[in-house]
C-alpha atoms as a PDB file:
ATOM      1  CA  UNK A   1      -7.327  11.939  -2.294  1.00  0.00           C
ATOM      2  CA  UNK A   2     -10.123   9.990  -3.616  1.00  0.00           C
ATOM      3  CA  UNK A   3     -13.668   9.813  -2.306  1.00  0.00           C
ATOM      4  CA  UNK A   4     -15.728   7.624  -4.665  1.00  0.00           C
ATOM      5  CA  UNK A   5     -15.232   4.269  -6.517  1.00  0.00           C
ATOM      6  CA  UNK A   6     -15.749   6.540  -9.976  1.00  0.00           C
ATOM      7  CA  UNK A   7     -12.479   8.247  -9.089  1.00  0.00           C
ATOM      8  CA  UNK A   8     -10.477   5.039  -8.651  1.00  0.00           C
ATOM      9  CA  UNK A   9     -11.562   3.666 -11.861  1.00  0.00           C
ATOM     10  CA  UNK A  10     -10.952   6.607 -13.958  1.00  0.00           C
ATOM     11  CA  UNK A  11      -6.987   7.160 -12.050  1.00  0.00           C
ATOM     12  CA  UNK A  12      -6.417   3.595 -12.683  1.00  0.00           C
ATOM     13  CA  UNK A  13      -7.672   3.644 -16.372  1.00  0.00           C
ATOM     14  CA  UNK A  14      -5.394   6.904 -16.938  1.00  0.00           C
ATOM     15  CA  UNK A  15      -2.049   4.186 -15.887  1.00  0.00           C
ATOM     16  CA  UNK A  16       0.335   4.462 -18.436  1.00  0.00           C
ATOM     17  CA  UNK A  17       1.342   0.321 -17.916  1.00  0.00           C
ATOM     18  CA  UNK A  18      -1.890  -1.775 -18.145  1.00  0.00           C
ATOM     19  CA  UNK A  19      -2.145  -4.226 -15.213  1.00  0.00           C
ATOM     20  CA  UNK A  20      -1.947  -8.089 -15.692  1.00  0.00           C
ATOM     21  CA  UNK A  21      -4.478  -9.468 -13.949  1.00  0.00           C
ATOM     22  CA  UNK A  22      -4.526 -13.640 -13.336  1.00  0.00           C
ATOM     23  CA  UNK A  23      -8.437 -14.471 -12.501  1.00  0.00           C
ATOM     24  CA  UNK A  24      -8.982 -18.025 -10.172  1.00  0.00           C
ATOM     25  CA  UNK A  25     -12.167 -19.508 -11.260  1.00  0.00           C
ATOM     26  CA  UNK A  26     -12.951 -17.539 -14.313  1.00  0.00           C
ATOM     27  CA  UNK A  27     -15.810 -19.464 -15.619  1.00  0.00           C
ATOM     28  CA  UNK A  28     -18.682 -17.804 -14.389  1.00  0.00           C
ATOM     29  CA  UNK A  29     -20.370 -14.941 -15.551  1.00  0.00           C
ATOM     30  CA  UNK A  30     -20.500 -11.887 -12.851  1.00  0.00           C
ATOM     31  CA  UNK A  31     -16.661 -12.640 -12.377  1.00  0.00           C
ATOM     32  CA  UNK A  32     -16.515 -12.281 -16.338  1.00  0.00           C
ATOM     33  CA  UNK A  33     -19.048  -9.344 -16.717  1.00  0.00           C
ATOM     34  CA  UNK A  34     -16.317  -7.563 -14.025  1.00  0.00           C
ATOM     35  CA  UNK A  35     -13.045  -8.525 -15.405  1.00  0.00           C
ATOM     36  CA  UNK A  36     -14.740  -7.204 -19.393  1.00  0.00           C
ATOM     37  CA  UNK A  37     -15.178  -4.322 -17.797  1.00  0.00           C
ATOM     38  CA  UNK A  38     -11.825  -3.691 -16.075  1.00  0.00           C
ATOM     39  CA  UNK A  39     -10.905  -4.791 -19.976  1.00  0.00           C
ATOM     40  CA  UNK A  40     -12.998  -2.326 -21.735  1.00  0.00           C
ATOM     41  CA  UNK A  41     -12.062   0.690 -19.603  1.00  0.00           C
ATOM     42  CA  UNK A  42      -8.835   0.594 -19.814  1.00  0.00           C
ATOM     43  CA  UNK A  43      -8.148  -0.890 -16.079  1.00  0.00           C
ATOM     44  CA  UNK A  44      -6.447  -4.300 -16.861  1.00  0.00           C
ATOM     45  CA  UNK A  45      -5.575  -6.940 -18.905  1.00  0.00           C
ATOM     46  CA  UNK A  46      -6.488 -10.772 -17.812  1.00  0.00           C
ATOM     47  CA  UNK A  47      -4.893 -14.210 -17.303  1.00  0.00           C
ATOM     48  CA  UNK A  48      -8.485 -16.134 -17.487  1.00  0.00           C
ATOM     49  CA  UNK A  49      -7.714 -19.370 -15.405  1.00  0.00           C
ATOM     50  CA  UNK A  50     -10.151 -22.274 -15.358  1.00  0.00           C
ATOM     51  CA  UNK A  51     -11.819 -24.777 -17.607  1.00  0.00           C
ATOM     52  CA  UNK A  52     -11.522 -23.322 -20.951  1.00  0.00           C
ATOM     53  CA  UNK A  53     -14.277 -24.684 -22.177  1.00  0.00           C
ATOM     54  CA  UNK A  54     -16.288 -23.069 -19.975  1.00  0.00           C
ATOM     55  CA  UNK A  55     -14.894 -19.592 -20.160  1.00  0.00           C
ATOM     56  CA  UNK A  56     -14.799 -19.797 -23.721  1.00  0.00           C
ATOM     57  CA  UNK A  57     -18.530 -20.798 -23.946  1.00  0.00           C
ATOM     58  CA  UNK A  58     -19.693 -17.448 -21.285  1.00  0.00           C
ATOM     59  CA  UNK A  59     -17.522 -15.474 -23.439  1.00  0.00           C
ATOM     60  CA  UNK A  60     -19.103 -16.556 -26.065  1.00  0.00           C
ATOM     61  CA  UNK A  61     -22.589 -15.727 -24.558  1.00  0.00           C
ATOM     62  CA  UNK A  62     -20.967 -12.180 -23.995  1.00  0.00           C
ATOM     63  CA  UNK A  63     -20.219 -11.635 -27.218  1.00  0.00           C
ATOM     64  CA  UNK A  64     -16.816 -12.114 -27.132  1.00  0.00           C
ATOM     65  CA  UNK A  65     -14.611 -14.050 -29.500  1.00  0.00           C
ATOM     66  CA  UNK A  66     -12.667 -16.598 -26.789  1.00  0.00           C
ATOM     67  CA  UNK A  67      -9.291 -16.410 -29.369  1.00  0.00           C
ATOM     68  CA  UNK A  68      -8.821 -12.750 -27.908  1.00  0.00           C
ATOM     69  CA  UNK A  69      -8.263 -13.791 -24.886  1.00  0.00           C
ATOM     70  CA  UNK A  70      -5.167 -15.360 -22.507  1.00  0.00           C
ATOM     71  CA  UNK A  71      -7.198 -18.612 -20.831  1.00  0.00           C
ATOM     72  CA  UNK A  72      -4.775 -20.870 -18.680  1.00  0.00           C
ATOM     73  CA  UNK A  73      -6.787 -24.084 -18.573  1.00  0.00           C
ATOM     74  CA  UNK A  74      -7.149 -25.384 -14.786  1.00  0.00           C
ATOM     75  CA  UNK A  75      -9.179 -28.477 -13.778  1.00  0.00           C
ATOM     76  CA  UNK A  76     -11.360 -28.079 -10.559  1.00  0.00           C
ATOM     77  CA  UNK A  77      -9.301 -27.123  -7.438  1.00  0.00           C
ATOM     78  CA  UNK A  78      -6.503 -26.200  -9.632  1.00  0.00           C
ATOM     79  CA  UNK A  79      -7.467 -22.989 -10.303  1.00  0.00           C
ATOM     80  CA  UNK A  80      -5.997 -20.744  -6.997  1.00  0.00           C
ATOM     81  CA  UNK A  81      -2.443 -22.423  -8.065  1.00  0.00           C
ATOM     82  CA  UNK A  82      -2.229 -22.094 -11.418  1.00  0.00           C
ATOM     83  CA  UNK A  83      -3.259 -18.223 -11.244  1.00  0.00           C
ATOM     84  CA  UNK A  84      -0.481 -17.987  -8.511  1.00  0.00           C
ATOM     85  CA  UNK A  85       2.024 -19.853 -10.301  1.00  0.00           C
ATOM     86  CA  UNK A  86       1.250 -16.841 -13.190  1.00  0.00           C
ATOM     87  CA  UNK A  87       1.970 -13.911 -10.694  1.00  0.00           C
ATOM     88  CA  UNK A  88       5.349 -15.701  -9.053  1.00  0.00           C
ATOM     89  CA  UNK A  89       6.298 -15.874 -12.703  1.00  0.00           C
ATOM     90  CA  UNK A  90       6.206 -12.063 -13.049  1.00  0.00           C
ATOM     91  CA  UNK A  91       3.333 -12.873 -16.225  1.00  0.00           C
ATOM     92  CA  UNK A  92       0.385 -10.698 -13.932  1.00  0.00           C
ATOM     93  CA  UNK A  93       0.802  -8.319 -10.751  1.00  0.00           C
ATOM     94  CA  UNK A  94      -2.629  -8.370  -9.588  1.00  0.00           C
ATOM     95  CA  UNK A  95      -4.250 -11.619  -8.099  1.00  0.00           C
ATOM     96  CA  UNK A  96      -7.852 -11.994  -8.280  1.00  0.00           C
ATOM     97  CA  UNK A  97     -10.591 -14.851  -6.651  1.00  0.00           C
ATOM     98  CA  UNK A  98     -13.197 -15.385  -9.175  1.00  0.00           C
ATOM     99  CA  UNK A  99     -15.997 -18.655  -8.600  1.00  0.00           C
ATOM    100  CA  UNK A 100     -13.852 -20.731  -6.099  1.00  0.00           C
ATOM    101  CA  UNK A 101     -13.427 -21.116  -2.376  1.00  0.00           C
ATOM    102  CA  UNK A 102     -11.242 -18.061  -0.866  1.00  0.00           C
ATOM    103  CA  UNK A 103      -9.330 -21.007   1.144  1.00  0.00           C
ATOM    104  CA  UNK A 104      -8.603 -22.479  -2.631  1.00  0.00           C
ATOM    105  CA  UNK A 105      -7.007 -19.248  -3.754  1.00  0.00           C
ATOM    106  CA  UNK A 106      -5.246 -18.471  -0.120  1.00  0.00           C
ATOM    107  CA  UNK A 107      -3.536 -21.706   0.708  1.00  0.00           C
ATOM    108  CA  UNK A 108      -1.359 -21.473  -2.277  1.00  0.00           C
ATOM    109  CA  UNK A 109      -0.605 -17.563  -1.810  1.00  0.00           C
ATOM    110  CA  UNK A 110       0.820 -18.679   2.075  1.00  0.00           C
ATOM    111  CA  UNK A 111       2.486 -21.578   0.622  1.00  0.00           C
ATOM    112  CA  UNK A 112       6.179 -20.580   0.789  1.00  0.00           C
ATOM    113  CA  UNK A 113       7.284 -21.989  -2.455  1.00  0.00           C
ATOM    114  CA  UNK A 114       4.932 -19.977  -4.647  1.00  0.00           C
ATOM    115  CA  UNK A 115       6.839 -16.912  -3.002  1.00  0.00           C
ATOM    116  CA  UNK A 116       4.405 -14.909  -2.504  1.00  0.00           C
ATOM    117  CA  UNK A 117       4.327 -14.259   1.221  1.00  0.00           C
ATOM    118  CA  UNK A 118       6.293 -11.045   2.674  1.00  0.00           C
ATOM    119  CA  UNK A 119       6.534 -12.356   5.846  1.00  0.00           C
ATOM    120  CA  UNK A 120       3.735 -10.117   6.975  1.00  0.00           C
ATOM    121  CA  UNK A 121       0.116 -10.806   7.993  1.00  0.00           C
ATOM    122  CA  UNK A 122      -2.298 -10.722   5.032  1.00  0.00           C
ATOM    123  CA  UNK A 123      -5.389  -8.859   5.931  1.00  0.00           C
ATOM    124  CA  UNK A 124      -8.767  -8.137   4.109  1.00  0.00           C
ATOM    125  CA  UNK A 125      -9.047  -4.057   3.408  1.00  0.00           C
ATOM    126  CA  UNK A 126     -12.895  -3.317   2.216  1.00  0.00           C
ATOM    127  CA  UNK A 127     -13.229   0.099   1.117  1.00  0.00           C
ATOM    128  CA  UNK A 128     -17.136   0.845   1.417  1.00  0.00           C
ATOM    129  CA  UNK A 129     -18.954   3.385  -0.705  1.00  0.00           C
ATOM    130  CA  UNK A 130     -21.591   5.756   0.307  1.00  0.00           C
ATOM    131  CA  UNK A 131     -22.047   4.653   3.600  1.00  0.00           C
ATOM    132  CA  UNK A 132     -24.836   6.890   4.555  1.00  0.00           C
ATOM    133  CA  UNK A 133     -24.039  10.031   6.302  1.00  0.00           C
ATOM    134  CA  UNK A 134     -20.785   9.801   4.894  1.00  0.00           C
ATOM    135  CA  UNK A 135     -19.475  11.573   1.754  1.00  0.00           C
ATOM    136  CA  UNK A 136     -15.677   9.323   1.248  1.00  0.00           C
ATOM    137  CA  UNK A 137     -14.617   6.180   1.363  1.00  0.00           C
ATOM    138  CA  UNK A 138     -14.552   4.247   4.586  1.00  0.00           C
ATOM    139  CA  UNK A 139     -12.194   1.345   5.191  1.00  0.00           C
ATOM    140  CA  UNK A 140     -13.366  -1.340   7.842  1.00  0.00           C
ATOM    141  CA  UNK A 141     -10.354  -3.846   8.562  1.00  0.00           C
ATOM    142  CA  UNK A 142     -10.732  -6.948   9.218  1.00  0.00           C
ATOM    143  CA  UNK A 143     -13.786  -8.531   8.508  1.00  0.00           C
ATOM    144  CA  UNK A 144     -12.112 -11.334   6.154  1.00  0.00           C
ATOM    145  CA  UNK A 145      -9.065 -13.123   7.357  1.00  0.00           C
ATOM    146  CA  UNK A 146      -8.387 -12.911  10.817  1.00  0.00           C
ATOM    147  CA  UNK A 147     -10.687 -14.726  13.318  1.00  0.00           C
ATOM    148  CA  UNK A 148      -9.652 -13.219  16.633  1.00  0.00           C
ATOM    149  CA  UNK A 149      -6.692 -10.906  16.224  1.00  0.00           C
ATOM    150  CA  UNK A 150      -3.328 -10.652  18.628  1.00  0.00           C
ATOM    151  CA  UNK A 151      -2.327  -7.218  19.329  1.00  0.00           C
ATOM    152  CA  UNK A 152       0.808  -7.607  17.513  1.00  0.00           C
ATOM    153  CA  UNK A 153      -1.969  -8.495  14.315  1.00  0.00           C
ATOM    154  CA  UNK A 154      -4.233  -5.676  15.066  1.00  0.00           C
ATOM    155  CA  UNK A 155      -1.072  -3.734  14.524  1.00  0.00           C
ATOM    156  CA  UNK A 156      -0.321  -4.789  11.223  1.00  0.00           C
ATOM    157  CA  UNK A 157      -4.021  -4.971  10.075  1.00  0.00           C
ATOM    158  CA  UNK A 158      -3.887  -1.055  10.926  1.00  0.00           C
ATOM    159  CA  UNK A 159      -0.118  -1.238   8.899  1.00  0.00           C
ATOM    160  CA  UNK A 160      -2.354  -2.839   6.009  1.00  0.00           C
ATOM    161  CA  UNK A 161      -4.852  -0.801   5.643  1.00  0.00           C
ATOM    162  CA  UNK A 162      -2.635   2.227   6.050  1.00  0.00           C
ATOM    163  CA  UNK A 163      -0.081   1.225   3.228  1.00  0.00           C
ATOM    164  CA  UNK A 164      -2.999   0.761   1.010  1.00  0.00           C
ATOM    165  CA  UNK A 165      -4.523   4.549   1.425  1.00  0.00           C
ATOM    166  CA  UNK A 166      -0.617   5.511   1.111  1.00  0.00           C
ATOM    167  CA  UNK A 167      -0.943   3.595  -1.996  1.00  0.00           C
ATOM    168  CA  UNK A 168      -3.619   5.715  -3.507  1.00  0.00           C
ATOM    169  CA  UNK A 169      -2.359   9.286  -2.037  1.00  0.00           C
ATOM    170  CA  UNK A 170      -3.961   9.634   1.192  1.00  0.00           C
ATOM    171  CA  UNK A 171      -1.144  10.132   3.069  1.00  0.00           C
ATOM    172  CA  UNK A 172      -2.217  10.777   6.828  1.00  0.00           C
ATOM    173  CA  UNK A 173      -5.115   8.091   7.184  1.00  0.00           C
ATOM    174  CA  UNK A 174      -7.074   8.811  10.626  1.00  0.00           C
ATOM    175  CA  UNK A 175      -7.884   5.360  12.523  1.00  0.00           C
ATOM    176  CA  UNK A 176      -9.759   4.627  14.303  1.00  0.00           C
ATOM    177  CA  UNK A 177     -10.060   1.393  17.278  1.00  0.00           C
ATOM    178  CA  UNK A 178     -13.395   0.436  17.689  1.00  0.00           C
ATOM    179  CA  UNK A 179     -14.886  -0.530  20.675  1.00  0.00           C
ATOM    180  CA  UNK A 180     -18.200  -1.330  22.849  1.00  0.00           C
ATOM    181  CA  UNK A 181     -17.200   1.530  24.655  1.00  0.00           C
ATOM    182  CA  UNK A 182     -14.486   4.984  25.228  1.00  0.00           C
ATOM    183  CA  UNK A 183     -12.437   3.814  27.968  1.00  0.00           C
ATOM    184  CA  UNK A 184     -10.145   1.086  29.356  1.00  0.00           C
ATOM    185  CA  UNK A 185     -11.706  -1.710  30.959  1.00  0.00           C
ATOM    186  CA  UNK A 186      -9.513  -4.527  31.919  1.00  0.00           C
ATOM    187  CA  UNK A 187     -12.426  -7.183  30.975  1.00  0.00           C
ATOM    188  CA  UNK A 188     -12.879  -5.598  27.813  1.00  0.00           C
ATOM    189  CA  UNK A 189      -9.836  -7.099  25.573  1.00  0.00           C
ATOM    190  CA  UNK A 190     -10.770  -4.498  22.864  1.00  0.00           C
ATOM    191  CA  UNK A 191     -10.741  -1.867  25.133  1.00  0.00           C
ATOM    192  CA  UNK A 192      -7.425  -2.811  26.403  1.00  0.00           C
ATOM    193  CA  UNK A 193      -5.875  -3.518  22.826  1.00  0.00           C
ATOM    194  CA  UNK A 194      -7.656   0.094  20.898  1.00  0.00           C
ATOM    195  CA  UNK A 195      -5.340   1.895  23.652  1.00  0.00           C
ATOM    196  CA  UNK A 196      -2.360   0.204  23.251  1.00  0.00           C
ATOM    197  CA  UNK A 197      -2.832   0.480  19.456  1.00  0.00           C
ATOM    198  CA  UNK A 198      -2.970   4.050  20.500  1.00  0.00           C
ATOM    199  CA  UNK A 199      -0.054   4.375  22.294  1.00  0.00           C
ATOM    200  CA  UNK A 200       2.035   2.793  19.328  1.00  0.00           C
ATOM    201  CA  UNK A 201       0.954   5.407  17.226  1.00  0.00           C
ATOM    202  CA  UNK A 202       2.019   8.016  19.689  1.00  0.00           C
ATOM    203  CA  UNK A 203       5.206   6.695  20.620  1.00  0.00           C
ATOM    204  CA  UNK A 204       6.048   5.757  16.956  1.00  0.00           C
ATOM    205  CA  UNK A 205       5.907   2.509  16.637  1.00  0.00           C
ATOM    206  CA  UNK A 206       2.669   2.820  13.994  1.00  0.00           C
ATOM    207  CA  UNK A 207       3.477   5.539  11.772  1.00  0.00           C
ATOM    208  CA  UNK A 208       1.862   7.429   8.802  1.00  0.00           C
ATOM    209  CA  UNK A 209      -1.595   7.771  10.056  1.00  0.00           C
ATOM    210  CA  UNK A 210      -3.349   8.800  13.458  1.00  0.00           C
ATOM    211  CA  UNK A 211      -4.841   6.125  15.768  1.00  0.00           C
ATOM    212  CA  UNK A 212      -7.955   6.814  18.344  1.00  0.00           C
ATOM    213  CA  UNK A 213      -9.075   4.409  20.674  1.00  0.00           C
ATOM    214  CA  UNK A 214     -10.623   2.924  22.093  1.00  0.00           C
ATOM    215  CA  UNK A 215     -13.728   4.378  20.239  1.00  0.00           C
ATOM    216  CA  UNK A 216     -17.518   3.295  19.888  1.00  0.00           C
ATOM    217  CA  UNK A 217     -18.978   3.127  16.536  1.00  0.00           C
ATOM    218  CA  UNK A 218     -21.667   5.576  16.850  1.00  0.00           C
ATOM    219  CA  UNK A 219     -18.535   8.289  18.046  1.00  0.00           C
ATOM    220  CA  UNK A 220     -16.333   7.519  15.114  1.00  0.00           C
ATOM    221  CA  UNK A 221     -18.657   7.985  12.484  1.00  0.00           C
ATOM    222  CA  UNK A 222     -20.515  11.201  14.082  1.00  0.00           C
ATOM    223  CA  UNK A 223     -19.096  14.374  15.331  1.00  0.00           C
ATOM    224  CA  UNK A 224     -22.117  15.548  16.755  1.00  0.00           C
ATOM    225  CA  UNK A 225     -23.079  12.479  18.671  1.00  0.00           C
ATOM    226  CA  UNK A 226     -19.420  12.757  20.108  1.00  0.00           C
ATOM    227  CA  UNK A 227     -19.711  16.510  21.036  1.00  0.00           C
ATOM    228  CA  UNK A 228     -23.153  15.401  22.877  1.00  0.00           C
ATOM    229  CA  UNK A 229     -21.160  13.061  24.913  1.00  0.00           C
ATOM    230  CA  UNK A 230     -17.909  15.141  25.459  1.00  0.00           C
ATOM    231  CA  UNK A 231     -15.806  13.467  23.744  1.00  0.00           C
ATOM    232  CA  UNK A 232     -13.201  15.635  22.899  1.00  0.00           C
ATOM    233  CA  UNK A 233     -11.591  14.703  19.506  1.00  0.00           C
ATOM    234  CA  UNK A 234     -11.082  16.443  16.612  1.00  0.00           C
ATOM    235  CA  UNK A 235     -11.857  13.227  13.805  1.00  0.00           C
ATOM    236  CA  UNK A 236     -15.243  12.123  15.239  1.00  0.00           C
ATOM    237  CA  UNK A 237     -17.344  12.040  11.998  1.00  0.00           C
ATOM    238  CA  UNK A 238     -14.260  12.248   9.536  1.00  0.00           C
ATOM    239  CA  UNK A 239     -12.431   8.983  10.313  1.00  0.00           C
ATOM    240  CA  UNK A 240     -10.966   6.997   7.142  1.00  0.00           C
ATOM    241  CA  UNK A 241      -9.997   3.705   8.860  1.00  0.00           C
ATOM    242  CA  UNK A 242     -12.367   1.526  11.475  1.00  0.00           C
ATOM    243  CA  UNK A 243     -10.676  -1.393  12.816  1.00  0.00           C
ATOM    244  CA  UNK A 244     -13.325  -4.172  14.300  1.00  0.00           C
ATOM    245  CA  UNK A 245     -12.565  -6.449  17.332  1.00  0.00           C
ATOM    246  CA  UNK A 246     -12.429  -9.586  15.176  1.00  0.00           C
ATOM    247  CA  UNK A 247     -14.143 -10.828  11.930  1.00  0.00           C
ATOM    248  CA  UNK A 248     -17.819 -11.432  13.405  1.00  0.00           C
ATOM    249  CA  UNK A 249     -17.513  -8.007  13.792  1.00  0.00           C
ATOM    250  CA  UNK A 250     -16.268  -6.763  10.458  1.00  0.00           C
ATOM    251  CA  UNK A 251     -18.450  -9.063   8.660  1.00  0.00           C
ATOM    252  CA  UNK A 252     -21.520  -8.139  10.471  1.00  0.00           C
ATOM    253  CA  UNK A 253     -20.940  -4.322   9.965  1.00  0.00           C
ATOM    254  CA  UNK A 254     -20.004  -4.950   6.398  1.00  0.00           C
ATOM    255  CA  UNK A 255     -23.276  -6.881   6.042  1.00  0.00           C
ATOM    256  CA  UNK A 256     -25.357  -3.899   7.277  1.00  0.00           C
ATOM    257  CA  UNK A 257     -23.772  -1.225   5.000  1.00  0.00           C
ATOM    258  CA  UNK A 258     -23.876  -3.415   1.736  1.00  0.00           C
ATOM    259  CA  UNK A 259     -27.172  -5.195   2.404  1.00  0.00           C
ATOM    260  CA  UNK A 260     -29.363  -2.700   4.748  1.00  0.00           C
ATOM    261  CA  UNK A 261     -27.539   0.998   3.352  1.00  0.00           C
ATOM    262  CA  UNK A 262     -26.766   0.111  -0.033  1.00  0.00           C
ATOM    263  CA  UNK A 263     -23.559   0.580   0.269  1.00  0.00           C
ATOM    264  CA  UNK A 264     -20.876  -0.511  -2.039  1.00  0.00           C
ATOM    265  CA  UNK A 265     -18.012  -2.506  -1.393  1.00  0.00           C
ATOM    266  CA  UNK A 266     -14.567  -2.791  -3.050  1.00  0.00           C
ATOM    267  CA  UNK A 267     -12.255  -5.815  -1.241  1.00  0.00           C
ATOM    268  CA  UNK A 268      -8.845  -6.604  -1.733  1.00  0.00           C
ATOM    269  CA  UNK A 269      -6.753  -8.541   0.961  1.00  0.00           C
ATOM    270  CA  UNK A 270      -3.196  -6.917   1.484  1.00  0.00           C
ATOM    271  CA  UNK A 271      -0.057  -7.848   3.127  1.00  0.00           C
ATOM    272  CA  UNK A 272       1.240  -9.982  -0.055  1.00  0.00           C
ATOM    273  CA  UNK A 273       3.629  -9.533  -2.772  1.00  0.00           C
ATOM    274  CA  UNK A 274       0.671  -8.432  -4.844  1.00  0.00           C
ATOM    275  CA  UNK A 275      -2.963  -7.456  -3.883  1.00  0.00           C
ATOM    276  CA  UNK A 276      -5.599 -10.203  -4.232  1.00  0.00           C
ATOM    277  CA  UNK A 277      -9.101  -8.882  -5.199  1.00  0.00           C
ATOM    278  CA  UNK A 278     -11.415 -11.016  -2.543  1.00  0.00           C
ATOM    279  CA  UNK A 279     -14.941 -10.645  -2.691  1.00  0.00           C
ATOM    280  CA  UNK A 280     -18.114 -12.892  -2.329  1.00  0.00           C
ATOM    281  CA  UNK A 281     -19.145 -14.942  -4.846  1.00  0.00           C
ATOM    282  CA  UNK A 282     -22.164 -13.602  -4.336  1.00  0.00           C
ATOM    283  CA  UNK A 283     -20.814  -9.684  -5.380  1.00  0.00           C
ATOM    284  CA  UNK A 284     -22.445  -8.068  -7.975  1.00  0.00           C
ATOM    285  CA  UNK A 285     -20.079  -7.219 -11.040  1.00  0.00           C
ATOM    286  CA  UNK A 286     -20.133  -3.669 -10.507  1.00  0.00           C
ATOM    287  CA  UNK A 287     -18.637  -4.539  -6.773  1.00  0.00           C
ATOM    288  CA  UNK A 288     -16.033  -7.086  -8.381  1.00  0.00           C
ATOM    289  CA  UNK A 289     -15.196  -4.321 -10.661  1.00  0.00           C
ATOM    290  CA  UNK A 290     -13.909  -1.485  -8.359  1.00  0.00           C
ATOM    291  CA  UNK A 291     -12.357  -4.160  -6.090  1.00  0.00           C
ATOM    292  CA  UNK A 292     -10.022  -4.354  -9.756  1.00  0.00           C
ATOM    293  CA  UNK A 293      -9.975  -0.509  -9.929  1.00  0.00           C
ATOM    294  CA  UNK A 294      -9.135  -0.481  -6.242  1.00  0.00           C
ATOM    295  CA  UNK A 295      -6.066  -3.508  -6.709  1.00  0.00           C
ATOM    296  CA  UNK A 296      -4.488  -1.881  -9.713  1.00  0.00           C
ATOM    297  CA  UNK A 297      -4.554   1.430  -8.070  1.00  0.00           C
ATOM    298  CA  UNK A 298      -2.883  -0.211  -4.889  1.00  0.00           C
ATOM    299  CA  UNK A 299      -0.447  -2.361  -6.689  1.00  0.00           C
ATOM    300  CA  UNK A 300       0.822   0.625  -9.032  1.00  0.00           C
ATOM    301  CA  UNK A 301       0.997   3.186  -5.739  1.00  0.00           C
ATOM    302  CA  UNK A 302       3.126   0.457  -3.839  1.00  0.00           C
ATOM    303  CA  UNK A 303       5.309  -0.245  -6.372  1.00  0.00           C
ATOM    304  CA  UNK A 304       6.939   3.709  -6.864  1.00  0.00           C
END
């Protein structure tokens, strides 16, 4: 199992088959600064889609001679499809957003006849990095894609998230539901979802992992606090998975680790023939980079 973004890198760098990576929006510098990186260390190999002038002239700045390179030329708003069109075409197996709109990069990955829907939901999967007080990874699901989540999604966020720590060799995640709050209360939707979530797991219908819930975030990440209040489970402190209510919620929590704790943050979205590295546009490269480590990693682990 892997605890630290340094680990990912240096698994996916020891891949015997270099990943193809097609880049949306590659003419801007953190997104190149990343993706040289990924290059340099062995990680992957990529399909630079955009205006070639423009990549060519930042590679350029970079000290990089633009003729050693694979650059797809795509006007403005044709970016998202033409980096598609290169993964349905077998030429790249990892997709990633670079300086567009995520909506520019998503719209073609749902449209049917690129074929790269599974007929699954596609969720975002942020693995965070030193979160303080913690000493591994923590995945928070979903705080990218899905505004207010159905049970039935909730279930296949936690199916997600799951197949992508299966991916990388965890292979018993421990979830966990979060809520305002530990028990059932029929005006708290949350509540009322964590436990059937629960259930699922219990009765089989959610496999490979544990599910809690519901749980409050304080419980979840501290076994102490949860002793204190008798709350008698044996993951408090050591979960690998936190599932939000809805997106406000993921985003805000993200927000506090990365901004206010320092955190770092690797995002890919899941649930797709391939995994699409999402971040901000305002990531720094070294975040953009182990979102590629994290990708390649997932995409080789699901496809043995």
């Amino acid at each position: 199992m892997f605890r630290h973004f340094e680990e990912i890198a240096e698994a996916a760098k020891q891949l015997p088959t270099k990943a193809r990576m097609a880049v949306a929006g590659a003419a801007d510098e953190a997104v190149l600064e990343s993706v040289l990186d990924a290059l340099d260390g062995g990680i992957a190999e990529p399909v630079l889609v955009g205006e070639k002038e423009q990549i060519s002239s930042l590679l350029i700045k970079l000290g990089r001679d633009p003729r050693q390179f694979d650059i797809v030329q795509a006007s403005n708003g044709e970016e998202g499809q033409k980096a598609v069109e290169l993964v349905r075409d077998g030429k790249a197996s990892v997709l990633m957003k670079g300086m567009i709109e995520t909506r520019d990069i998503l719209k073609p990955v749902v449209n049917k006849e690129n074929g790269l829907r599974t007929g699954s939901v596609m969720s975002h999967v942020g693995f965070f990095d030193r979160v303080p007080g913690t000493d591994h990874f923590i995945i928070q699901t979903d705080g990218g894609m899905l505004l207010y989540p159905t049970l039935e999604e909730k279930k296949a966020i936690i199916e997600n998230a799951v197949s992508a720590l299966h991916a990388i060799g965890n292979d018993c995640p421990k979830v966990a539901v979060l809520a305002a709050v530990e028990t059932v209360n029929p005006k708290m939707q949350e509540t009322v979802d964590a436990d059937a979530l629960k259930q699922m797991n219990r009765n089989g219908e959610i496999t490979g992992c544990i599910v809690e819930g519901p749980i409050s975030y304080d419980l979840a990440m501290s076994g102490s606090i949860a002793q204190k209040k008798h709350y008698d489970c044996p993951y408090c402190g050591d979960f690998d998975i936190l599932v939000v209510p809805d997106i406000a919620a993921g985003n805000i929590l993200g927000k506090c680790w990365t901004v206010t704790c320092s955190a770092l943050l690797g995002g890919i979205v899941v649930g797709a023939k391939v995994p699409i590295v999402l971040t901000s546009r305002g990531s720094s490269a070294e975040e953009k980079f182990y979102s590629i480590a994290v990708a390649v990693l997932v995409a080789d682990g699901g496809n043995k």
